[in-house]
PDB file of N, CA and C in Angstrom:
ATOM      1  N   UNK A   1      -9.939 -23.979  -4.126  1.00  0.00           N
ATOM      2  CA  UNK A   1      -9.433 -23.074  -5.144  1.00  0.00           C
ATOM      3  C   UNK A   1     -10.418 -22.965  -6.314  1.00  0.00           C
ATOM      4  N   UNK A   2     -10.888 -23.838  -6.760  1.00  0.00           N
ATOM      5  CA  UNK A   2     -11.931 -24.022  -7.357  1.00  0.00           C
ATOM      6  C   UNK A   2     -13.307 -22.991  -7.468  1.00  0.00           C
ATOM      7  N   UNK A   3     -13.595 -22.861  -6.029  1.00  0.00           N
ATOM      8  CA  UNK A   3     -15.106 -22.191  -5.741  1.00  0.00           C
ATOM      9  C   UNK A   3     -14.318 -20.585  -5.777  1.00  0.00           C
ATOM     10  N   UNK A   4     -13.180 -20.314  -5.557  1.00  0.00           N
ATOM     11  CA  UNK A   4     -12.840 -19.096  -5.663  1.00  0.00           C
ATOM     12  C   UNK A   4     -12.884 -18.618  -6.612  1.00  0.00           C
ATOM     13  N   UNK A   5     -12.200 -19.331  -7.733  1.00  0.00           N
ATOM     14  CA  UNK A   5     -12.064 -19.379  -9.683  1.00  0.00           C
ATOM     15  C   UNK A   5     -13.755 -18.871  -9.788  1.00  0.00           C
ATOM     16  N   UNK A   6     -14.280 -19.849  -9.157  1.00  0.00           N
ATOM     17  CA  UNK A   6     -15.690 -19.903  -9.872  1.00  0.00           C
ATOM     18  C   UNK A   6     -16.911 -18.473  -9.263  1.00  0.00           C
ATOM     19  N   UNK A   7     -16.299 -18.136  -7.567  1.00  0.00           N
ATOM     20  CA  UNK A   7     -16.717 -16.823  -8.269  1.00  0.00           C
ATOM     21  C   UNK A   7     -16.149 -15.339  -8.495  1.00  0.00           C
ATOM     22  N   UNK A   8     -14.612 -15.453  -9.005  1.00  0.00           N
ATOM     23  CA  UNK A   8     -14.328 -14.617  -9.835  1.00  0.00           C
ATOM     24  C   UNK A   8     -15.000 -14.527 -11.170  1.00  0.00           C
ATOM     25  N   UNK A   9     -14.909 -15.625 -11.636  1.00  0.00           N
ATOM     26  CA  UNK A   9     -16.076 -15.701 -12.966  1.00  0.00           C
ATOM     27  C   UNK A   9     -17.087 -14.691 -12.565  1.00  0.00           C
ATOM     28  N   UNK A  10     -17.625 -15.797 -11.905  1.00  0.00           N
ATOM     29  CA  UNK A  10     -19.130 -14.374 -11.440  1.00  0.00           C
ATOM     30  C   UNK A  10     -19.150 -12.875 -11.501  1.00  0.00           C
ATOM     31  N   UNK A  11     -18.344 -13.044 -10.799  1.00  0.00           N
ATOM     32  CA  UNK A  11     -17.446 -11.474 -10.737  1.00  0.00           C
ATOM     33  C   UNK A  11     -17.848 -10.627 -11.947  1.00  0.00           C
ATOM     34  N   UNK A  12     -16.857 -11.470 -12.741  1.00  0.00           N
ATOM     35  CA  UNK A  12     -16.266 -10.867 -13.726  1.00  0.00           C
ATOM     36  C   UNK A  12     -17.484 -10.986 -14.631  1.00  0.00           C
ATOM     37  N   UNK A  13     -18.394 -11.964 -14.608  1.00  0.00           N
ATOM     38  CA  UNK A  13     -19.698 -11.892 -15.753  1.00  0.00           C
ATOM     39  C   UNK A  13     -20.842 -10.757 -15.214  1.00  0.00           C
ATOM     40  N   UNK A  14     -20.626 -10.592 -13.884  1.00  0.00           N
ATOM     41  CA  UNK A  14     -21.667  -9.383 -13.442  1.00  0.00           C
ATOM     42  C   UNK A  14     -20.600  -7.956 -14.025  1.00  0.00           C
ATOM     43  N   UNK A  15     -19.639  -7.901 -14.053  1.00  0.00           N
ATOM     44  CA  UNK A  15     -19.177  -6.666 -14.214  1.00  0.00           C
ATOM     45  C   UNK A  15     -19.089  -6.803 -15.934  1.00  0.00           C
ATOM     46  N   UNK A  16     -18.891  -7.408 -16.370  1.00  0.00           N
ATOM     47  CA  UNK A  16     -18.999  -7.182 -18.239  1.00  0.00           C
ATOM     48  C   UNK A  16     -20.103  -6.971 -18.566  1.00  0.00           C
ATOM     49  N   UNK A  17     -21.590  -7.248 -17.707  1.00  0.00           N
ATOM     50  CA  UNK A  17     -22.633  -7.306 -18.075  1.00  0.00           C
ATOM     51  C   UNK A  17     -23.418  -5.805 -17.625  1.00  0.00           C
ATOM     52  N   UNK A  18     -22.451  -5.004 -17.085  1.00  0.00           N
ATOM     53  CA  UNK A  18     -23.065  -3.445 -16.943  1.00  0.00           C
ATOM     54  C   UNK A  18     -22.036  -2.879 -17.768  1.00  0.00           C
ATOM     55  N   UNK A  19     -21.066  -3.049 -18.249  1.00  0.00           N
ATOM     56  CA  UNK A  19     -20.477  -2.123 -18.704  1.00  0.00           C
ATOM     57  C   UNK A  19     -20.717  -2.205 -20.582  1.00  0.00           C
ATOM     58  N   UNK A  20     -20.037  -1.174 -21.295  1.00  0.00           N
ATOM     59  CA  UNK A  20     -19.803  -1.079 -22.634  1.00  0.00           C
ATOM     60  C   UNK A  20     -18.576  -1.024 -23.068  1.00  0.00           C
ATOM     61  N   UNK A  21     -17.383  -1.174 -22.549  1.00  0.00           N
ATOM     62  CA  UNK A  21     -16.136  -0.895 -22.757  1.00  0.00           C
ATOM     63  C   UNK A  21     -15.625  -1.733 -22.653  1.00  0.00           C
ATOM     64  N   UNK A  22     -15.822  -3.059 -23.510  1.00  0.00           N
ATOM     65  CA  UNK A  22     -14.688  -3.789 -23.200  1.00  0.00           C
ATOM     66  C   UNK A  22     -15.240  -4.673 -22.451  1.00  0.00           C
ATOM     67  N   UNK A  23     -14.531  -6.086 -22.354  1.00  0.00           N
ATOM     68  CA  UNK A  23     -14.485  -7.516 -21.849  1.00  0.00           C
ATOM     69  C   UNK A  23     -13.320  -7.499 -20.888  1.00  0.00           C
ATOM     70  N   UNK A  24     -14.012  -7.924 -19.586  1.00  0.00           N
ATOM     71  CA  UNK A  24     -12.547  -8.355 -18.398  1.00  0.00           C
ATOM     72  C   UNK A  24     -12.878 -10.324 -17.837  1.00  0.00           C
ATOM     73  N   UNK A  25     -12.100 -10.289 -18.053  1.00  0.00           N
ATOM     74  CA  UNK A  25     -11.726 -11.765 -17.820  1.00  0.00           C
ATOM     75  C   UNK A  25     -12.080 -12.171 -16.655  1.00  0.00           C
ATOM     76  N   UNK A  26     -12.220 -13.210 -15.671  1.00  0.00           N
ATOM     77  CA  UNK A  26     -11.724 -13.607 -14.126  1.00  0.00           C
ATOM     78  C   UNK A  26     -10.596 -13.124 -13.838  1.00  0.00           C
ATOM     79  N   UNK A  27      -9.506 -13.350 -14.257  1.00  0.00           N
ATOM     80  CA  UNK A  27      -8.098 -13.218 -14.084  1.00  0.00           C
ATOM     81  C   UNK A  27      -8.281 -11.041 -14.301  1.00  0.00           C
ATOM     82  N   UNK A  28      -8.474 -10.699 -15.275  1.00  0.00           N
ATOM     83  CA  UNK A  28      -8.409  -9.302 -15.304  1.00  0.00           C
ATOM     84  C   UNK A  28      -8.815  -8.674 -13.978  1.00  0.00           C
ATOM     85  N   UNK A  29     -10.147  -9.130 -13.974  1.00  0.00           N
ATOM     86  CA  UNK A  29     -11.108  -8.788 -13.054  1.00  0.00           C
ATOM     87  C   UNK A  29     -10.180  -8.671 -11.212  1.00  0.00           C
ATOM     88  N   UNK A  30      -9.458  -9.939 -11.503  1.00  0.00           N
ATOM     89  CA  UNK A  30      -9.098 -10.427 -10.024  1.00  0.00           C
ATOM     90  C   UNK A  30      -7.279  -9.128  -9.837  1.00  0.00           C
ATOM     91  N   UNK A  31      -6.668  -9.347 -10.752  1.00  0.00           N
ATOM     92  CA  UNK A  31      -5.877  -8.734 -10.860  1.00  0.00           C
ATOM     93  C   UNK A  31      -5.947  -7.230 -10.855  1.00  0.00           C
ATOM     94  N   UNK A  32      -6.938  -6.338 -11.720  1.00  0.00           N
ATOM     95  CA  UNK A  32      -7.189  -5.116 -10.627  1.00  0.00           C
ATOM     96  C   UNK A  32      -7.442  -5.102  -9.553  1.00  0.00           C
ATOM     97  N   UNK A  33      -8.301  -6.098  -8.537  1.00  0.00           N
ATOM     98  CA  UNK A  33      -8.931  -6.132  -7.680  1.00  0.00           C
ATOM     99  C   UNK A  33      -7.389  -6.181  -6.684  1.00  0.00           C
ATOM    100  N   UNK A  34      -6.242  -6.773  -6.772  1.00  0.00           N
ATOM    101  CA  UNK A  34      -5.110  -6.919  -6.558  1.00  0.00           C
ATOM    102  C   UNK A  34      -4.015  -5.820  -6.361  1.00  0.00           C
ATOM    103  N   UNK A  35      -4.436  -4.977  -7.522  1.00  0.00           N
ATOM    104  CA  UNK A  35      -3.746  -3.889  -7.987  1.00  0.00           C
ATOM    105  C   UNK A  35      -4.333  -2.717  -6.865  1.00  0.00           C
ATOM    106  N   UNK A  36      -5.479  -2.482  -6.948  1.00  0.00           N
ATOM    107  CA  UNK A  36      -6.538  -1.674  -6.216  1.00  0.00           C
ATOM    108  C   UNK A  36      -5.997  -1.892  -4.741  1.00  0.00           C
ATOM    109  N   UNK A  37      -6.034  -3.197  -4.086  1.00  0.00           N
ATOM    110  CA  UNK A  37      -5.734  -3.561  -2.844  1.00  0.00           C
ATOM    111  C   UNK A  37      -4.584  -3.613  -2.346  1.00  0.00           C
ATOM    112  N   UNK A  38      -3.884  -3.074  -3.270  1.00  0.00           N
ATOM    113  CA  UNK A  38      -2.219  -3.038  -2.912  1.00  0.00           C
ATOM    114  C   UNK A  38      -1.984  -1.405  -2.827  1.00  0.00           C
ATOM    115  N   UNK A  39      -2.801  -1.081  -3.669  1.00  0.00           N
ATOM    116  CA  UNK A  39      -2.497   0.740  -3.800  1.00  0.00           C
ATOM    117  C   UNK A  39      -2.980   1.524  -2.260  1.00  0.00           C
ATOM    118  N   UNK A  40      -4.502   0.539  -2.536  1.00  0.00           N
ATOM    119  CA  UNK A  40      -4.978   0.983  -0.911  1.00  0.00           C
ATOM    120  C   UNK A  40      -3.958   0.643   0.434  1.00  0.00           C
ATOM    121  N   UNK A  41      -3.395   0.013   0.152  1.00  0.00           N
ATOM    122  CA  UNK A  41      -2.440  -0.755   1.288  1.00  0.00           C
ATOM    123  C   UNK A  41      -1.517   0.281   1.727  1.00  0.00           C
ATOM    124  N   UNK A  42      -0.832   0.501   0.603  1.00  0.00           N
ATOM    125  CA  UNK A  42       0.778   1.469   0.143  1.00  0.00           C
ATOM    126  C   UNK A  42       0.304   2.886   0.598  1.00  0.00           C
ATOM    127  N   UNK A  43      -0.873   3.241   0.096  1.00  0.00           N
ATOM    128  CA  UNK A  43      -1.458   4.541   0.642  1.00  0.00           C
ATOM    129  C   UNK A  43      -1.683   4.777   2.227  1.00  0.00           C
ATOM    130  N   UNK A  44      -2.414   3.937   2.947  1.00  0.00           N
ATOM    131  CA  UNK A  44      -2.876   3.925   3.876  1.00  0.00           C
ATOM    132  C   UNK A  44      -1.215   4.088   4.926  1.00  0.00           C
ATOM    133  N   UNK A  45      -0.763   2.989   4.687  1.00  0.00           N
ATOM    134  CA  UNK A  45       0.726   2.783   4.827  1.00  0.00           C
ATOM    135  C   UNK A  45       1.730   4.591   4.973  1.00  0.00           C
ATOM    136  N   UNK A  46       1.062   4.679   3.738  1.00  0.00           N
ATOM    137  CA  UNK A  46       2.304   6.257   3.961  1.00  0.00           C
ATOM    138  C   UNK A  46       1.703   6.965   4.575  1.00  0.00           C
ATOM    139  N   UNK A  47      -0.109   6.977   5.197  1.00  0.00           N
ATOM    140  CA  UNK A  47      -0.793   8.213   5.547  1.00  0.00           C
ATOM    141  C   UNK A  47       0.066   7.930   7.313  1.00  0.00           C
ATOM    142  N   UNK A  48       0.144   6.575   7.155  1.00  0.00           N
ATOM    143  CA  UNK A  48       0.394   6.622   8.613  1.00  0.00           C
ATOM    144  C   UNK A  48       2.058   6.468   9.155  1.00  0.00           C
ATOM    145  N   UNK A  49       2.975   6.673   8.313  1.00  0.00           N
ATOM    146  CA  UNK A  49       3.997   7.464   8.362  1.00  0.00           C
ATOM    147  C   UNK A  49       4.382   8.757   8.332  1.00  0.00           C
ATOM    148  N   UNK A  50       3.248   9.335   7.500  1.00  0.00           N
ATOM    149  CA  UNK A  50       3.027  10.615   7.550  1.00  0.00           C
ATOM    150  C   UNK A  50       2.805  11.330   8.863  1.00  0.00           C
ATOM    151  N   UNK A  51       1.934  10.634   9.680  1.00  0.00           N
ATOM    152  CA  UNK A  51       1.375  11.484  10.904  1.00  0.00           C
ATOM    153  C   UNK A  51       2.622  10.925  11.828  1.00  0.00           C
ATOM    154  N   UNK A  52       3.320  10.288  11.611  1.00  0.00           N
ATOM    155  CA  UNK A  52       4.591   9.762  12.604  1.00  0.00           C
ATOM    156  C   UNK A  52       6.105  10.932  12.302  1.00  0.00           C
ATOM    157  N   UNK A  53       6.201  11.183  11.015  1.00  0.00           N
ATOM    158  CA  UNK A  53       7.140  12.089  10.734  1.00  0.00           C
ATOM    159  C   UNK A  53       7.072  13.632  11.341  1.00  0.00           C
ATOM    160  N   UNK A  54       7.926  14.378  11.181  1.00  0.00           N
ATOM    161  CA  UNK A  54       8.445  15.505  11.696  1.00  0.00           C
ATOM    162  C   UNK A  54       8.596  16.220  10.946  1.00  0.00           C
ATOM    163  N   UNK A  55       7.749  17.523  11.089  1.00  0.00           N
ATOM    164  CA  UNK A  55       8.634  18.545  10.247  1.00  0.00           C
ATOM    165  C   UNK A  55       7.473  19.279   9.581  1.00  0.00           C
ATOM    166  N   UNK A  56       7.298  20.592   9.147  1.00  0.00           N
ATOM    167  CA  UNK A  56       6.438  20.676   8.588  1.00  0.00           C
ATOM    168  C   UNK A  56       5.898  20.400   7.249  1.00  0.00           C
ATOM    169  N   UNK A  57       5.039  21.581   6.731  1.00  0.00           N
ATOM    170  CA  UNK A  57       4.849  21.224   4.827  1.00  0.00           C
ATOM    171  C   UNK A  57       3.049  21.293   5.113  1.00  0.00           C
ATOM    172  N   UNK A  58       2.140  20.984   4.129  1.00  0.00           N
ATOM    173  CA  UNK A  58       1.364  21.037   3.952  1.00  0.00           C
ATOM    174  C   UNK A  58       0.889  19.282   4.682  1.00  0.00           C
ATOM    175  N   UNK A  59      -0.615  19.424   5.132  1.00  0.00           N
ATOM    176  CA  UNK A  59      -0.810  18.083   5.444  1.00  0.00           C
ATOM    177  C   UNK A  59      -0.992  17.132   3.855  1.00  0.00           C
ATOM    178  N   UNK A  60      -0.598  16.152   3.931  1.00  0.00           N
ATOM    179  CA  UNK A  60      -1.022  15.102   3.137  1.00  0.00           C
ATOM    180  C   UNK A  60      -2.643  14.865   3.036  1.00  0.00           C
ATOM    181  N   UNK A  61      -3.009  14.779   1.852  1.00  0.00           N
ATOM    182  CA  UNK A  61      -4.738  14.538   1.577  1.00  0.00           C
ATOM    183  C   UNK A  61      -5.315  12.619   2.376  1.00  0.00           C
ATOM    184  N   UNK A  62      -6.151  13.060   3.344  1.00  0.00           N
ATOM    185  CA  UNK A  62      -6.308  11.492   3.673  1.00  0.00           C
ATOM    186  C   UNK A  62      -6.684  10.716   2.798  1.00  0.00           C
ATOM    187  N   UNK A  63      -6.588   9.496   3.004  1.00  0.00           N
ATOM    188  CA  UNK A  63      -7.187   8.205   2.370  1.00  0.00           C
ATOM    189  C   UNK A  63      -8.751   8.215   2.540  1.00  0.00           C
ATOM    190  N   UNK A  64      -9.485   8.794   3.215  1.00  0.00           N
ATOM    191  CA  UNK A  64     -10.852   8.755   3.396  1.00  0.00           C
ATOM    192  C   UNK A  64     -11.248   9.825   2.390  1.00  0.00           C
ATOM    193  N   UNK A  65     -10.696  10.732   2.032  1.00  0.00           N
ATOM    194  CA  UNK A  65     -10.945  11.523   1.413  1.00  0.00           C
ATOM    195  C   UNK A  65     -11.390  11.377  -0.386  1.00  0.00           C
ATOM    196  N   UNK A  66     -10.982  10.047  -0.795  1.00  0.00           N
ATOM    197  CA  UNK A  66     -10.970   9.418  -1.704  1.00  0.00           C
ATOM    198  C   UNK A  66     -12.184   7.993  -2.028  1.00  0.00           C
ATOM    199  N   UNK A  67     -13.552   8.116  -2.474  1.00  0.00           N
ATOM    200  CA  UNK A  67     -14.310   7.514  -2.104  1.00  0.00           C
ATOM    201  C   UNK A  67     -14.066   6.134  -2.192  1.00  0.00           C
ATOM    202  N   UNK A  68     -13.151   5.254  -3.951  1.00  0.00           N
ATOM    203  CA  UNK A  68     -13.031   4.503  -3.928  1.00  0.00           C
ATOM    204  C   UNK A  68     -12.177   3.797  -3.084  1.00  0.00           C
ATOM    205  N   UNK A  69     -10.957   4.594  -2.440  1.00  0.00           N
ATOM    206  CA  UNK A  69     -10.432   3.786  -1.456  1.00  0.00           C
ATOM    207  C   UNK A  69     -10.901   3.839   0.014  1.00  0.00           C
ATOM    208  N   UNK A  70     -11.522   4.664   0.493  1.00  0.00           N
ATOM    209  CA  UNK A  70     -12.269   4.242   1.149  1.00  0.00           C
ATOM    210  C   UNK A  70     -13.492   3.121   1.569  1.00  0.00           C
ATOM    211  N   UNK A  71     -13.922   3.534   0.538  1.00  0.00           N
ATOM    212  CA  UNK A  71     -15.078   1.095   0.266  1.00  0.00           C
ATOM    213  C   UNK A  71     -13.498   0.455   0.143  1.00  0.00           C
ATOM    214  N   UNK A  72     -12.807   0.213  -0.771  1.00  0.00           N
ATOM    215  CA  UNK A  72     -11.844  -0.847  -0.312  1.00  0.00           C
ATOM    216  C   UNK A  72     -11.158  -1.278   0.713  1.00  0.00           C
ATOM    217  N   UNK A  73     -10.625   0.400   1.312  1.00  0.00           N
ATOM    218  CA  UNK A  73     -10.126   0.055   2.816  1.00  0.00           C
ATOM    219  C   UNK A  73     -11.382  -0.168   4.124  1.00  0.00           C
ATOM    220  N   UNK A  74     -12.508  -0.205   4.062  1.00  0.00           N
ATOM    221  CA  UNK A  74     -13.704  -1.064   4.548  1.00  0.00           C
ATOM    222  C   UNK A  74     -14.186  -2.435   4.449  1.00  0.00           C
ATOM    223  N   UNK A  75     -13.235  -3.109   3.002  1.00  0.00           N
ATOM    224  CA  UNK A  75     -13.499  -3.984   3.165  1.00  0.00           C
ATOM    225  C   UNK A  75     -12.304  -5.061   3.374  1.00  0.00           C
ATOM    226  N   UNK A  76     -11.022  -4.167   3.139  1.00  0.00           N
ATOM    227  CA  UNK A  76      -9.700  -4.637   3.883  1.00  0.00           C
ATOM    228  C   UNK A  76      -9.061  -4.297   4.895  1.00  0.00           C
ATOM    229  N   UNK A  77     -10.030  -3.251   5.811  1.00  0.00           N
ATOM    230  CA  UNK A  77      -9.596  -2.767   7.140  1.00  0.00           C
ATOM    231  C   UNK A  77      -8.479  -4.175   7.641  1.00  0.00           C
ATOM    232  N   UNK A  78      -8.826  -4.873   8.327  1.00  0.00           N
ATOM    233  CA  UNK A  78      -8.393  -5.705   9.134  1.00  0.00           C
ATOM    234  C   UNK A  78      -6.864  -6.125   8.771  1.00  0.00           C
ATOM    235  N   UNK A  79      -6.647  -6.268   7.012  1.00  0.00           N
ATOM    236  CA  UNK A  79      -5.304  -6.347   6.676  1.00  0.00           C
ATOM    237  C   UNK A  79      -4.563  -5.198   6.919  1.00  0.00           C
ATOM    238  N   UNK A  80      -5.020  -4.268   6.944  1.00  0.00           N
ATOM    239  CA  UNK A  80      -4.708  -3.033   6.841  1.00  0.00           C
ATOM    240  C   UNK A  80      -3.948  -2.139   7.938  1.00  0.00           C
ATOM    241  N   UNK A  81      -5.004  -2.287   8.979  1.00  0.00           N
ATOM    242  CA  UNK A  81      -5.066  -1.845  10.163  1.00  0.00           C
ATOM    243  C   UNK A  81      -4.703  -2.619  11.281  1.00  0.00           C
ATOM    244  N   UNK A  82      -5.109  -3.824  10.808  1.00  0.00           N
ATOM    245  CA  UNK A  82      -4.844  -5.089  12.190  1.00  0.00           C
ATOM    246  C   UNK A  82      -6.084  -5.214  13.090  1.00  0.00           C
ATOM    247  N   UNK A  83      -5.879  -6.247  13.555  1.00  0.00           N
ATOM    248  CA  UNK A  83      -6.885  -6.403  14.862  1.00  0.00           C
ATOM    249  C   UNK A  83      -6.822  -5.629  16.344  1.00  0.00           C
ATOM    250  N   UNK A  84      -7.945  -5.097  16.671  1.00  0.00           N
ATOM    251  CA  UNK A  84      -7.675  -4.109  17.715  1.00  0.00           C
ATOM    252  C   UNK A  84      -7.331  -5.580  19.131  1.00  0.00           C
ATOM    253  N   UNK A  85      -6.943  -5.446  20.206  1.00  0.00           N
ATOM    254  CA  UNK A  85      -6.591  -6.691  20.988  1.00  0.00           C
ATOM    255  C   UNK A  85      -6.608  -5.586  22.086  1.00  0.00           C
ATOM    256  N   UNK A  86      -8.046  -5.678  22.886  1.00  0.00           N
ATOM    257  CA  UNK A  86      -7.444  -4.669  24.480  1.00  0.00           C
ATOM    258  C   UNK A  86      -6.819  -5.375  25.489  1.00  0.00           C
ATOM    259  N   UNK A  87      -6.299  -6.024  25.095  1.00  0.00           N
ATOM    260  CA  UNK A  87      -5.796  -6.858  26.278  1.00  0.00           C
ATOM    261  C   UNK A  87      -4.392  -6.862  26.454  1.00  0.00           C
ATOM    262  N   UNK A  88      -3.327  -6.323  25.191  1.00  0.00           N
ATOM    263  CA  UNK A  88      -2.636  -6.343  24.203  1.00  0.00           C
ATOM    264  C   UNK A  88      -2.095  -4.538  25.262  1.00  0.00           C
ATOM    265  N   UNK A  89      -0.685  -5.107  25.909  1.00  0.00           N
ATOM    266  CA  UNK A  89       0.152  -4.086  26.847  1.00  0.00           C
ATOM    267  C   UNK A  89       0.944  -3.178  26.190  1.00  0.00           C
ATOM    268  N   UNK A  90       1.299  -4.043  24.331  1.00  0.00           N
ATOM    269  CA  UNK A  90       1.806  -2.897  23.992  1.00  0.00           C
ATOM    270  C   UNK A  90       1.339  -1.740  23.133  1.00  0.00           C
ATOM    271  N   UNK A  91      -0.196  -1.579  23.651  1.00  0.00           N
ATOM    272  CA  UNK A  91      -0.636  -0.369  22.854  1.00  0.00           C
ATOM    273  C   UNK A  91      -1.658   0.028  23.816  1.00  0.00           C
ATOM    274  N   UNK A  92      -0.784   0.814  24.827  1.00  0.00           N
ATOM    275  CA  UNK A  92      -1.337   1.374  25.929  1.00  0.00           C
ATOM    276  C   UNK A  92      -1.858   2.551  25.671  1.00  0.00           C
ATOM    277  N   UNK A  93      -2.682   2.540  26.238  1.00  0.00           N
ATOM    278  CA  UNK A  93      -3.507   4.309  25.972  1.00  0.00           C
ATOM    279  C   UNK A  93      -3.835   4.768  26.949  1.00  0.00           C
ATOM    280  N   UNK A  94      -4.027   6.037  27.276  1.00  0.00           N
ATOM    281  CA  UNK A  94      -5.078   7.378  28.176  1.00  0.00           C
ATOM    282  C   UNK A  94      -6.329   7.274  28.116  1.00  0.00           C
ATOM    283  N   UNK A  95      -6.769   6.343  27.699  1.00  0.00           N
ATOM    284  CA  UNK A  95      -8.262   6.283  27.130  1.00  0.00           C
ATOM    285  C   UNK A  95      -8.633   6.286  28.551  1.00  0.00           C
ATOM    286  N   UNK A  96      -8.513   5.419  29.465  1.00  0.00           N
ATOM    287  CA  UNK A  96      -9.004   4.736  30.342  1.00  0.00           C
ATOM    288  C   UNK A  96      -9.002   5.188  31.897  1.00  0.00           C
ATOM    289  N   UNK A  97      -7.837   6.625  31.617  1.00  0.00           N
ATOM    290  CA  UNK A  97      -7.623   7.632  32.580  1.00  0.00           C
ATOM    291  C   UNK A  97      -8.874   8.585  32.934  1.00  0.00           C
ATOM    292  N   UNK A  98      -8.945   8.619  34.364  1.00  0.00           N
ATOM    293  CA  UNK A  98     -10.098   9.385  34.329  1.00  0.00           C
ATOM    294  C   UNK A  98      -9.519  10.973  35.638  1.00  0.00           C
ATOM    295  N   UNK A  99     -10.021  11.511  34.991  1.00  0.00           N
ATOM    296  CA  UNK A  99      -8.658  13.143  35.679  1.00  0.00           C
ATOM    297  C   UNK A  99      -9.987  13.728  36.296  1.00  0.00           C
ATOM    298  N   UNK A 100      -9.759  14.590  37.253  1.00  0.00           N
ATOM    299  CA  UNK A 100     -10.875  14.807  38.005  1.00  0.00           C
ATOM    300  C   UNK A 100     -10.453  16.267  38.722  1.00  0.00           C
ATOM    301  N   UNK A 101     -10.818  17.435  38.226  1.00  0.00           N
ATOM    302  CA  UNK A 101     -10.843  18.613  38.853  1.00  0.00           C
ATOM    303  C   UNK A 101     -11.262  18.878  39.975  1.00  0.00           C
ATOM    304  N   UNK A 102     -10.186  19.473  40.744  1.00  0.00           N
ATOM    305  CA  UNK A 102     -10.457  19.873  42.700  1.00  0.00           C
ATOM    306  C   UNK A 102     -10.395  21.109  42.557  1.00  0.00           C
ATOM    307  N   UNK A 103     -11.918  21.466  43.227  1.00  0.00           N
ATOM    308  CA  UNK A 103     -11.876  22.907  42.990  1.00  0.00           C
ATOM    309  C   UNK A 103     -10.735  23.348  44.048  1.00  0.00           C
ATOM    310  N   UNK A 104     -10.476  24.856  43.811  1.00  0.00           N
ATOM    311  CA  UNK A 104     -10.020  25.553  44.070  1.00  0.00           C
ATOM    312  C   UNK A 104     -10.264  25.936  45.867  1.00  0.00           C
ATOM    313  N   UNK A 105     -11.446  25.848  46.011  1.00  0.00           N
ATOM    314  CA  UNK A 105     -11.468  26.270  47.552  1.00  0.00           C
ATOM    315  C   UNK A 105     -11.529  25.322  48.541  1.00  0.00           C
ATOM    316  N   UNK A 106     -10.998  23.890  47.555  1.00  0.00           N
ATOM    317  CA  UNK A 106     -10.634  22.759  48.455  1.00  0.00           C
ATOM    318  C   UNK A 106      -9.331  22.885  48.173  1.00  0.00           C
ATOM    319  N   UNK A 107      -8.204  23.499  47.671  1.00  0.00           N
ATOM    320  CA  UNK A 107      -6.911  23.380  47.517  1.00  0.00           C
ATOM    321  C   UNK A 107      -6.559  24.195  48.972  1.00  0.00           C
ATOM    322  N   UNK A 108      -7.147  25.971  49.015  1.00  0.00           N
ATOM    323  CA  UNK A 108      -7.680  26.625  49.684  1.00  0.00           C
ATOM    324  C   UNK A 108      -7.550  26.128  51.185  1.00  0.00           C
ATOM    325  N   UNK A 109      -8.537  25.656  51.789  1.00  0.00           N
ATOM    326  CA  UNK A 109      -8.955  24.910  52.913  1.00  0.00           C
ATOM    327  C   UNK A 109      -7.582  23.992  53.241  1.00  0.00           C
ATOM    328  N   UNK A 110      -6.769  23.385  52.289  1.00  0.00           N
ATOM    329  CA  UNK A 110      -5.927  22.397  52.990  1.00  0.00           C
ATOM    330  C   UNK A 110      -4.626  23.188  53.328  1.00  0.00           C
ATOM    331  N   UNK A 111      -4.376  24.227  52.678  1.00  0.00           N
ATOM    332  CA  UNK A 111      -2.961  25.114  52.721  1.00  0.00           C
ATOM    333  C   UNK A 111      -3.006  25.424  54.403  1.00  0.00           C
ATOM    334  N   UNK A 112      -3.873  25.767  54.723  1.00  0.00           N
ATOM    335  CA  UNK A 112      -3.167  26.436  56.526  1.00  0.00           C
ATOM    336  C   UNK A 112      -3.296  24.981  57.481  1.00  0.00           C
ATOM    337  N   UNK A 113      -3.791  23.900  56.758  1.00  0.00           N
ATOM    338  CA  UNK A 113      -3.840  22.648  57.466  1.00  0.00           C
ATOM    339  C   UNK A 113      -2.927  21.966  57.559  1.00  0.00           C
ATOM    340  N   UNK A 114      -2.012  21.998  58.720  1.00  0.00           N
ATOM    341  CA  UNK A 114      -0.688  20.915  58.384  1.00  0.00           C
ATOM    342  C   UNK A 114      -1.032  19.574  59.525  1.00  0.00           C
ATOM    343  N   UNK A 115      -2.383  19.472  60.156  1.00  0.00           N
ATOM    344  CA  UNK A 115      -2.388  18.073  60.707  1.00  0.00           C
ATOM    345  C   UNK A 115      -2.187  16.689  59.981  1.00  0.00           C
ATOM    346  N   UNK A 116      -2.558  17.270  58.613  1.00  0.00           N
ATOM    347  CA  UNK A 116      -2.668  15.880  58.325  1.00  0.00           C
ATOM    348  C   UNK A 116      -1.145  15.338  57.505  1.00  0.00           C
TER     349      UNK A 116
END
C-alpha cells in the first residue's frame, strides 16, 4: 500500500509541475482518476445496453468518439470489457462458420438425378 501512496505522489508531483492552475494532492489526483474511471465504466456500460435495446430514436454518440475516454477505456479495457476466453461455450459465435457457394449448374446437374 505504501509503494502505491508513493506513486500517486509522483503522480500527482508530475502533474502540478505542468500545470498553472492550482495544486492537486495524491489523494485529489487519485480520486479524479476514480471519478474518470467510473464515468468511463457507466458510459461504456450504457453504450452497450444501448445496442441491446429496441426501438428506434437517434443512435447514441459512441464512447470512442470521445478522445479522453477512449485512452482511459484502453487502459481499463479488461475491467470493462472482460477477458476474451475462446474456449468459453457461452459466447458462441459464427465466426468460425465457413458457408460455401454451389454454383448453380451443379444444383442443375443433380435435379434429373435421382440415383443417388
Amino acid at each position: 500500500m505504501k509503494q502505491k501512496n508513493a506513486e500517486w505522489v509522483k503522480i500527482s508531483e508530475e502533474f502540478n509541475s505542468q500545470t498553472t492552475f492550482g495544486y492537486r494532492t495524491a489523494e485529489n489526483v487519485k480520486a479524479q482518476w476514480e471519478s474518470l474511471k467510473k464515468s468511463t465504466e457507466k458510459e461504456s456500460s450504457a453504450e452497450r445496453q444501448s445496442l441491446i435495446q429496441i426501438g428506434g430514436g437517434p443512435a447514441k454518440p459512441k464512447l470512442e468518439d470521445n478522445p479522453l475516454y477512449r485512452k482511459i477505456l484502453a487502459m481499463i479495457s479488461t475491467t470493462v470489457v472482460g477477458l476474451v476466453n475462446e474456449y468459453d461455450s457461452d459466447n458462441m459465435s459464427n465466426n468460425h462458420v465457413i458457408i460455401e457457394e454451389i454454383p448453380s449448374n451443379t444444383l442443375a446437374s443433380t435435379k434429373g438425378n435421382t440415383n443417388t
